[in-house]
C-alpha atoms as a PDB file:
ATOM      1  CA  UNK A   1     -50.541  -5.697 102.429  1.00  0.00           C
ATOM      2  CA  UNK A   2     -47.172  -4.411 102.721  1.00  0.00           C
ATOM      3  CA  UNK A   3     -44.182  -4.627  99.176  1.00  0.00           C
ATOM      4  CA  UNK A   4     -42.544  -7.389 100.425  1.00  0.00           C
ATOM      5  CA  UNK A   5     -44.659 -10.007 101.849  1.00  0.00           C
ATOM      6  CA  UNK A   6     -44.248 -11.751  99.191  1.00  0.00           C
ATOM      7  CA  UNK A   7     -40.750 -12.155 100.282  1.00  0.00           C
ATOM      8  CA  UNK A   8     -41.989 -12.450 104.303  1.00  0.00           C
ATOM      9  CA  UNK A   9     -43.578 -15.397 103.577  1.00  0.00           C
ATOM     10  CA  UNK A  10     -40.984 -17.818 101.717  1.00  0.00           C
ATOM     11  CA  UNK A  11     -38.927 -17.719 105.461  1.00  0.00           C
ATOM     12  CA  UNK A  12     -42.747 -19.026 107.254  1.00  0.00           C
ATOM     13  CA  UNK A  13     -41.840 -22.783 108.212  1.00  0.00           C
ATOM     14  CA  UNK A  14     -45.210 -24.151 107.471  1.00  0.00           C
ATOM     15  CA  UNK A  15     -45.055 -22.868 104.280  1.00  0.00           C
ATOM     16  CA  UNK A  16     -41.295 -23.339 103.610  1.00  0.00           C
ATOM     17  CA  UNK A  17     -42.284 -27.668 104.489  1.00  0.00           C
ATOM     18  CA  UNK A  18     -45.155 -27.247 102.213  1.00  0.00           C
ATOM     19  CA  UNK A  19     -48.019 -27.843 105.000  1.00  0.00           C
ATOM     20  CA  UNK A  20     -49.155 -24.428 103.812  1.00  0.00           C
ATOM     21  CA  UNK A  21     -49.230 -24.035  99.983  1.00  0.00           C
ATOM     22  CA  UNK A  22     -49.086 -20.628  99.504  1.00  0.00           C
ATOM     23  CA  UNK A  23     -48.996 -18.413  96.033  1.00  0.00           C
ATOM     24  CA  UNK A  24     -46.515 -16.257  96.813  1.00  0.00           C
ATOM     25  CA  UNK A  25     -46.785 -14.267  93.752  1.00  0.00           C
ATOM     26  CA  UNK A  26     -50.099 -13.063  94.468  1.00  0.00           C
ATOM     27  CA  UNK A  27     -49.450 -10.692  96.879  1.00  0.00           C
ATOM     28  CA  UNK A  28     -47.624  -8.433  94.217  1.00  0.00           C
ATOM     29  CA  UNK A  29     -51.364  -8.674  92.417  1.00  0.00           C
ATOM     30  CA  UNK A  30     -52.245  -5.227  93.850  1.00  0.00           C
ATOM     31  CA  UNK A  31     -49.481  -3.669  92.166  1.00  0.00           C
ATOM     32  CA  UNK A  32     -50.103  -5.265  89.169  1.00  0.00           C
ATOM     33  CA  UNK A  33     -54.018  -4.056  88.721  1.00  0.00           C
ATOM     34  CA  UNK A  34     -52.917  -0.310  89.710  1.00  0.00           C
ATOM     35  CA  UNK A  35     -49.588  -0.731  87.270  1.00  0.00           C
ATOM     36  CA  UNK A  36     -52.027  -2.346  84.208  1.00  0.00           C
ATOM     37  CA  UNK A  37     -55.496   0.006  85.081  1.00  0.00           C
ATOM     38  CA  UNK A  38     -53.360   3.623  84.760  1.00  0.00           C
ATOM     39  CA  UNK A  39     -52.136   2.174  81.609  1.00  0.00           C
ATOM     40  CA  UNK A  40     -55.938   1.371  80.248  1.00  0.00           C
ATOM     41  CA  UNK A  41     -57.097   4.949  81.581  1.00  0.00           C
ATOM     42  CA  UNK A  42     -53.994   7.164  81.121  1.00  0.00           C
ATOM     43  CA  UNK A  43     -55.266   8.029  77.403  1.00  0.00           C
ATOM     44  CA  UNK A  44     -58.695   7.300  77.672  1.00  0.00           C
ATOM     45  CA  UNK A  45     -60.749   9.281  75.273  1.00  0.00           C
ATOM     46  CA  UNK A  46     -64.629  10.751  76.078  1.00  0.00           C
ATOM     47  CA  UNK A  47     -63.079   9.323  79.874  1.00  0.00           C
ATOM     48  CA  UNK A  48     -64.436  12.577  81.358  1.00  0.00           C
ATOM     49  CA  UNK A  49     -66.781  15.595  80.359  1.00  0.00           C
ATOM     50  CA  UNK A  50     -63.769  18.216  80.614  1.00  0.00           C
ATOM     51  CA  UNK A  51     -62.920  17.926  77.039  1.00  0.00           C
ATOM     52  CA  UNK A  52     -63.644  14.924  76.548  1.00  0.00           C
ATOM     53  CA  UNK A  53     -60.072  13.532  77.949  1.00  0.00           C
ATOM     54  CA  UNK A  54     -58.134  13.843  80.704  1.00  0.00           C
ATOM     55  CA  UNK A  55     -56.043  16.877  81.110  1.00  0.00           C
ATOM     56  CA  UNK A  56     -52.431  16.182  80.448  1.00  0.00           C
ATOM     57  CA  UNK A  57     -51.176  16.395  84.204  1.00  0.00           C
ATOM     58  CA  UNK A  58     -53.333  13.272  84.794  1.00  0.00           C
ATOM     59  CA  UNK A  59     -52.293  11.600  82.346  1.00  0.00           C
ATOM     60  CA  UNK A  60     -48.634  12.214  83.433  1.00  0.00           C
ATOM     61  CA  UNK A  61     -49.658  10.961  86.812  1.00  0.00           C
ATOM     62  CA  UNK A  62     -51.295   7.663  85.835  1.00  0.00           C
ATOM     63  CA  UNK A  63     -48.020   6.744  83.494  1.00  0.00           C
ATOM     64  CA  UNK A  64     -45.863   7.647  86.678  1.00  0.00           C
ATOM     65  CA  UNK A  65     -48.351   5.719  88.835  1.00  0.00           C
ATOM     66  CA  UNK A  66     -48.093   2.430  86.050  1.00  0.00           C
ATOM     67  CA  UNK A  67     -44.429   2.382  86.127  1.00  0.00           C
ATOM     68  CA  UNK A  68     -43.825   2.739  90.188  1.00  0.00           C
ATOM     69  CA  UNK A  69     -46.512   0.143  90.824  1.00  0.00           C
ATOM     70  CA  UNK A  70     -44.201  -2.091  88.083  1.00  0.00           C
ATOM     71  CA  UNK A  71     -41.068  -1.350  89.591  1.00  0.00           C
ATOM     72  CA  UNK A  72     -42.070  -2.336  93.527  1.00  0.00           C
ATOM     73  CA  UNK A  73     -42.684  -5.980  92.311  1.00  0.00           C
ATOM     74  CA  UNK A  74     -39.125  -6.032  91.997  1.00  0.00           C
ATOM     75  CA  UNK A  75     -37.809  -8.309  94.868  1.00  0.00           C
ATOM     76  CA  UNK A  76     -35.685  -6.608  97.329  1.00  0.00           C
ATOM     77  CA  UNK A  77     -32.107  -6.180  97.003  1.00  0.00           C
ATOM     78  CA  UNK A  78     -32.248  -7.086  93.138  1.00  0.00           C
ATOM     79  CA  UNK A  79     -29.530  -7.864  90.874  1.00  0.00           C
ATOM     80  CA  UNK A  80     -29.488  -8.727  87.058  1.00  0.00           C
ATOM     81  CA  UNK A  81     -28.663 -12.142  88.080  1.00  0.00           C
ATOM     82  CA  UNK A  82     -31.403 -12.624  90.459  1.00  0.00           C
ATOM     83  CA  UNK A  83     -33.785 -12.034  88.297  1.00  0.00           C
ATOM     84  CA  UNK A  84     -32.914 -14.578  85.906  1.00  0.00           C
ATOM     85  CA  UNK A  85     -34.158 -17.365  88.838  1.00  0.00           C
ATOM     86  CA  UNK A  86     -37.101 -19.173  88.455  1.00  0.00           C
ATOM     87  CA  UNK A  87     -39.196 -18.311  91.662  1.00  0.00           C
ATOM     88  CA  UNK A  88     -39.163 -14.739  90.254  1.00  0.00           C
ATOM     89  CA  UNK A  89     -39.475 -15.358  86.474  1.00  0.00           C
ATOM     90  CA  UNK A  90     -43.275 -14.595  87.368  1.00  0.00           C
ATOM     91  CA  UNK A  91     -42.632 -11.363  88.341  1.00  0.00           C
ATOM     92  CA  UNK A  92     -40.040 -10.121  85.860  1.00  0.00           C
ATOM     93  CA  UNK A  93     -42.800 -11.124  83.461  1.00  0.00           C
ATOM     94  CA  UNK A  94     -45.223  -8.578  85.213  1.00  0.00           C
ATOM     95  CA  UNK A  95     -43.262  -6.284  85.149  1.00  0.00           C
ATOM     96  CA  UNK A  96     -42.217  -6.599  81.523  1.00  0.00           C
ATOM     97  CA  UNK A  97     -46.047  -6.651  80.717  1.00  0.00           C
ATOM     98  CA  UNK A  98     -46.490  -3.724  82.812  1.00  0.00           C
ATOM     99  CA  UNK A  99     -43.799  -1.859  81.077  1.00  0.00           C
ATOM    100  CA  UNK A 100     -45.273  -2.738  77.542  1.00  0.00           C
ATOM    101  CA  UNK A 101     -48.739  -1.594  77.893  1.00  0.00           C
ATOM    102  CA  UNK A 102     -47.609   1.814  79.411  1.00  0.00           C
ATOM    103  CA  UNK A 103     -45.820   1.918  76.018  1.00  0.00           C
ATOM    104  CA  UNK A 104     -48.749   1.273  74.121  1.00  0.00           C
ATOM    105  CA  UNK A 105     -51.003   2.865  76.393  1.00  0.00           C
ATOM    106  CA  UNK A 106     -52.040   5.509  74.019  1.00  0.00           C
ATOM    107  CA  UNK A 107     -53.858   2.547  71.788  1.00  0.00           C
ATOM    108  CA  UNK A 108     -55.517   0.939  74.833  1.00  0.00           C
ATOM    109  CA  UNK A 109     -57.120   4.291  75.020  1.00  0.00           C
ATOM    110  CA  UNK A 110     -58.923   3.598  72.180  1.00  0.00           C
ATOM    111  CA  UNK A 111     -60.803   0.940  73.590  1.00  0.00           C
ATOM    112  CA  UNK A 112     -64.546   0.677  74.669  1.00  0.00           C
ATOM    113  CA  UNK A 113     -65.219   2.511  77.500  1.00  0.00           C
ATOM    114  CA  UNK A 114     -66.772  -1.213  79.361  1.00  0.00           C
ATOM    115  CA  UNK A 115     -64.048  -3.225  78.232  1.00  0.00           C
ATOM    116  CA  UNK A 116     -61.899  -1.131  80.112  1.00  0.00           C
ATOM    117  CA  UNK A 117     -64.067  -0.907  83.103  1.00  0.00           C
ATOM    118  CA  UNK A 118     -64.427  -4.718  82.714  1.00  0.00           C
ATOM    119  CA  UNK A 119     -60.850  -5.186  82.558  1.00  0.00           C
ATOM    120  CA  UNK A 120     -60.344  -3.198  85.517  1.00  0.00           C
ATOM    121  CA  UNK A 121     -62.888  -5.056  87.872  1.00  0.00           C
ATOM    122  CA  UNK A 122     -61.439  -8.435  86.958  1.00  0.00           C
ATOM    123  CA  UNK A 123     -57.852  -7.584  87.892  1.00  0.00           C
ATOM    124  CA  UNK A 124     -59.167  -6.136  91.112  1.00  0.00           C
ATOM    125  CA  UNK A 125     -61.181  -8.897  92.004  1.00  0.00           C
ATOM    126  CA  UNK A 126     -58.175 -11.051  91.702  1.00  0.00           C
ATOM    127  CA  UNK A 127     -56.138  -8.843  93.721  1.00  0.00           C
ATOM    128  CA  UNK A 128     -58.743  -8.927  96.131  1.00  0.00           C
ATOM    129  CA  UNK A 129     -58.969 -12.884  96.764  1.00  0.00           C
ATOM    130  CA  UNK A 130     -55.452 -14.213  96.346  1.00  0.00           C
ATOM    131  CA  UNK A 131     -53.902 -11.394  99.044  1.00  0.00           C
ATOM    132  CA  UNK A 132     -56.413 -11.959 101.530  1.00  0.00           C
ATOM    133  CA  UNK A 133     -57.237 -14.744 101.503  1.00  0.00           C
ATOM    134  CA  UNK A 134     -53.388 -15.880 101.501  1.00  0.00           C
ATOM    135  CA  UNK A 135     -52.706 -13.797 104.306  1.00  0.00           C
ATOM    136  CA  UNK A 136     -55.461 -15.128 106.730  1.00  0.00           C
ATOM    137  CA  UNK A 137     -54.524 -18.387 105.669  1.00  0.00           C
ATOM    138  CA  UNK A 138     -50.449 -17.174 106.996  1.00  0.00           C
ATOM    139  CA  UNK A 139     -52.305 -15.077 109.843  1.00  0.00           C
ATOM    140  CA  UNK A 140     -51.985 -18.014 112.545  1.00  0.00           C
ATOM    141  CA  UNK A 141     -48.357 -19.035 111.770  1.00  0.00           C
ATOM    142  CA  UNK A 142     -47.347 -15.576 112.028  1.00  0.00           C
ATOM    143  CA  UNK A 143     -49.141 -15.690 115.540  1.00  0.00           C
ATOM    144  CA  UNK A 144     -47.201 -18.359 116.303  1.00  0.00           C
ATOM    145  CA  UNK A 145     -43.786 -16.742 115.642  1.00  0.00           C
ATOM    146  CA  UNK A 146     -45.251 -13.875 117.645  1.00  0.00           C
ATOM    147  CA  UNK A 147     -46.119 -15.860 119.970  1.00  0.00           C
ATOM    148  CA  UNK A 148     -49.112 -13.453 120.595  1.00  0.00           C
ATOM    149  CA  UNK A 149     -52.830 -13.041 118.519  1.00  0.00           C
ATOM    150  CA  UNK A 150     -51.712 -11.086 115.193  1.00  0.00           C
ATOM    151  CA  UNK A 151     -55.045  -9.222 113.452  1.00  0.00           C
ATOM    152  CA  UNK A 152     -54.825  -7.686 110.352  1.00  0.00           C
ATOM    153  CA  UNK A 153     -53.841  -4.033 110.373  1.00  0.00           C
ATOM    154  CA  UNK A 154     -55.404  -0.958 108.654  1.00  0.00           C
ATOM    155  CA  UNK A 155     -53.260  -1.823 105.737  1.00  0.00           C
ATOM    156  CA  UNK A 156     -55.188  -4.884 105.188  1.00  0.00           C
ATOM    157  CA  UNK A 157     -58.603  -2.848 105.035  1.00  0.00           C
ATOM    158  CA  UNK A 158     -56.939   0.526 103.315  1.00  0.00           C
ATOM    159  CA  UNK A 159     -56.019  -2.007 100.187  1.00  0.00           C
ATOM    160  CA  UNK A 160     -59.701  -3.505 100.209  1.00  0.00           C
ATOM    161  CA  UNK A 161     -61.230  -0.361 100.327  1.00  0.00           C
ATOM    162  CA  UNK A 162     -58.762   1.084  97.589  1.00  0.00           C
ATOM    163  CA  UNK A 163     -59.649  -1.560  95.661  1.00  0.00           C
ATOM    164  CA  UNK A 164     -63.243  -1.752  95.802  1.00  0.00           C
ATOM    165  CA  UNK A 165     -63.283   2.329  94.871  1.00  0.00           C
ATOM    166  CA  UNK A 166     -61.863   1.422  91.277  1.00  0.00           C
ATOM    167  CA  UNK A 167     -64.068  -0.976  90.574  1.00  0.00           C
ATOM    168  CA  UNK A 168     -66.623   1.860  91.565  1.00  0.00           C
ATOM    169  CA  UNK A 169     -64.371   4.092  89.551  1.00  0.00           C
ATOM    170  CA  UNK A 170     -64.136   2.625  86.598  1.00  0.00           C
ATOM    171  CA  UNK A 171     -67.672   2.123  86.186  1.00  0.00           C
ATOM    172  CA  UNK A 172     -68.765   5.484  87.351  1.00  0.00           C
ATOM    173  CA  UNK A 173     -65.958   7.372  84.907  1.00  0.00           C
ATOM    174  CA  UNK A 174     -67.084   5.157  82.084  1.00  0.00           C
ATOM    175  CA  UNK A 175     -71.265   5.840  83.065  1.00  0.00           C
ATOM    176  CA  UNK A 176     -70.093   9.247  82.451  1.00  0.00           C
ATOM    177  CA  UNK A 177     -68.630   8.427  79.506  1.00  0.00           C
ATOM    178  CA  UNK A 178     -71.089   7.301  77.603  1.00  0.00           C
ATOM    179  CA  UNK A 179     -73.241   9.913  78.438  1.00  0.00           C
ATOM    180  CA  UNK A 180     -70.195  12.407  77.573  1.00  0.00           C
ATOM    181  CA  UNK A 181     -70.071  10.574  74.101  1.00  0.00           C
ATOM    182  CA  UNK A 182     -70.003  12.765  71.135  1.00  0.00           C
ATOM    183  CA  UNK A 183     -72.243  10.833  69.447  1.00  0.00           C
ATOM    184  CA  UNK A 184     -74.441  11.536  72.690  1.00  0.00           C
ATOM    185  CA  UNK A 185     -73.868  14.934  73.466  1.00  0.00           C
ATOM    186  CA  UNK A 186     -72.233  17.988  71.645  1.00  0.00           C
ATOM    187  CA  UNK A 187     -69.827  20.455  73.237  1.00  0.00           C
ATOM    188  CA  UNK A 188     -71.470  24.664  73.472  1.00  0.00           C
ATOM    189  CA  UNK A 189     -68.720  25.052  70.834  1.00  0.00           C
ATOM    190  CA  UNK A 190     -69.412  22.132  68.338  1.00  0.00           C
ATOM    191  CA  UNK A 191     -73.284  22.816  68.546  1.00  0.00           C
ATOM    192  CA  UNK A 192     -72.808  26.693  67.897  1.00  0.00           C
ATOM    193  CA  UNK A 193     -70.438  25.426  64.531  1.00  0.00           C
ATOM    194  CA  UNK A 194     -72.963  23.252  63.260  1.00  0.00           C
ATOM    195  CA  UNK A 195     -75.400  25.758  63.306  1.00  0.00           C
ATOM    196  CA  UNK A 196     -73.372  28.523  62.045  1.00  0.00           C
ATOM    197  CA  UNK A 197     -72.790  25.903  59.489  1.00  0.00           C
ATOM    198  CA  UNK A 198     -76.088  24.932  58.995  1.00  0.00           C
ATOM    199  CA  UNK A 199     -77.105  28.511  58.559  1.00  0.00           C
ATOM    200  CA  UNK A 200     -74.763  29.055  55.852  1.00  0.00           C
ATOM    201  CA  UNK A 201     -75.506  25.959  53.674  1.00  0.00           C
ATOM    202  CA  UNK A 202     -79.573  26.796  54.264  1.00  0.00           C
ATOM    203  CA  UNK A 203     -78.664  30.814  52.904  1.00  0.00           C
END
């Protein structure tokens, strides 16, 4: 949907008169589901069958992942002061969320494997309808400016897409799981312990 549109869309005169009333804020709801889901999956335990966890580099990844999507809400050409305004109060307090739950991300990982896959289908469902449907809404002004027939690029459908495979992720990760589960299903190593353990207790 492109980092600043955000932005692109205060300077639209339709919606700067108020004939258009426009969100503005939900445009930066991509980064914020892909920021707040690799926090919920970064230390996700039984979150795949190699070990039971994800190996370290991944985990790396999704807290690097968490705290670039965070930092690209920032509005462009920030300063301490700007911040402070009210039209981007909204976003400083994403960010600051953002920021917090990659520092606790450790104990999200403790939660069930379908609240986390519910969690993550919500936030991408928002970030599906507020963009979109925002930026059709914006689509014919922008045509107007133009002066020519805009159409939504592959961005537009790159984002949808990338959205709708979490949703399948998350589900699909967590199917496996369950099934993964210790409780479920015991490791070649744990299942030759118990019965070299079992074997000695029955001697």
């Amino acid at each position: 949907m492109g980092l600043d549109l955000g932005e692109y869309v205060k300077f639209l005169p339709s919606v700067r008169s108020g004939q258009i009333s426009l969100w503005r804020e939900g445009f930066y709801l991509p980064l914020l589901t892909i920021s707040l889901v690799s926090s919920l999956y970064a230390f996700a335990r039984y979150a795949t069958t190699f070990q039971h966890r994800y190996h370290w580099i991944l985990r790396v990844l999704f807290v690097i992942m968490a705290i670039v999507a965070a930092l690209n809400m920032l509005p462009p050409a920030w300063t301490p002061g700007k911040l402070r305004l009210p039209e981007f109060q909204l976003q400083v307090s994403w960010i600051l969320l953002c920021l917090a739950m990659i520092l606790v991300s450790p104990f999200l990982g403790l939660l069930r494997h379908v609240v986390r896959a519910g969690a993550a289908t919500l936030l991408a469902l928002f970030s599906l309808w507020f963009p979109l449907s925002g930026f059709l809404r914006i689509l014919p002004t922008i045509s107007e400016l133009y002066n020519s027939t805009q159409r939504p690029g592959w961005g537009m459908y790159v984002m949808t897409m990338g959205l709708l495979l979490l949703i399948a992720g998350a589900w699909a990760t967590d199917a496996t799981a369950y099934r993964a589960s210790p409780t479920q299903k015991l490791t070649e190593e744990e299942s030759r312990f118990l019965n070299r353990t079992l074997g000695e207790k029955a001697v």
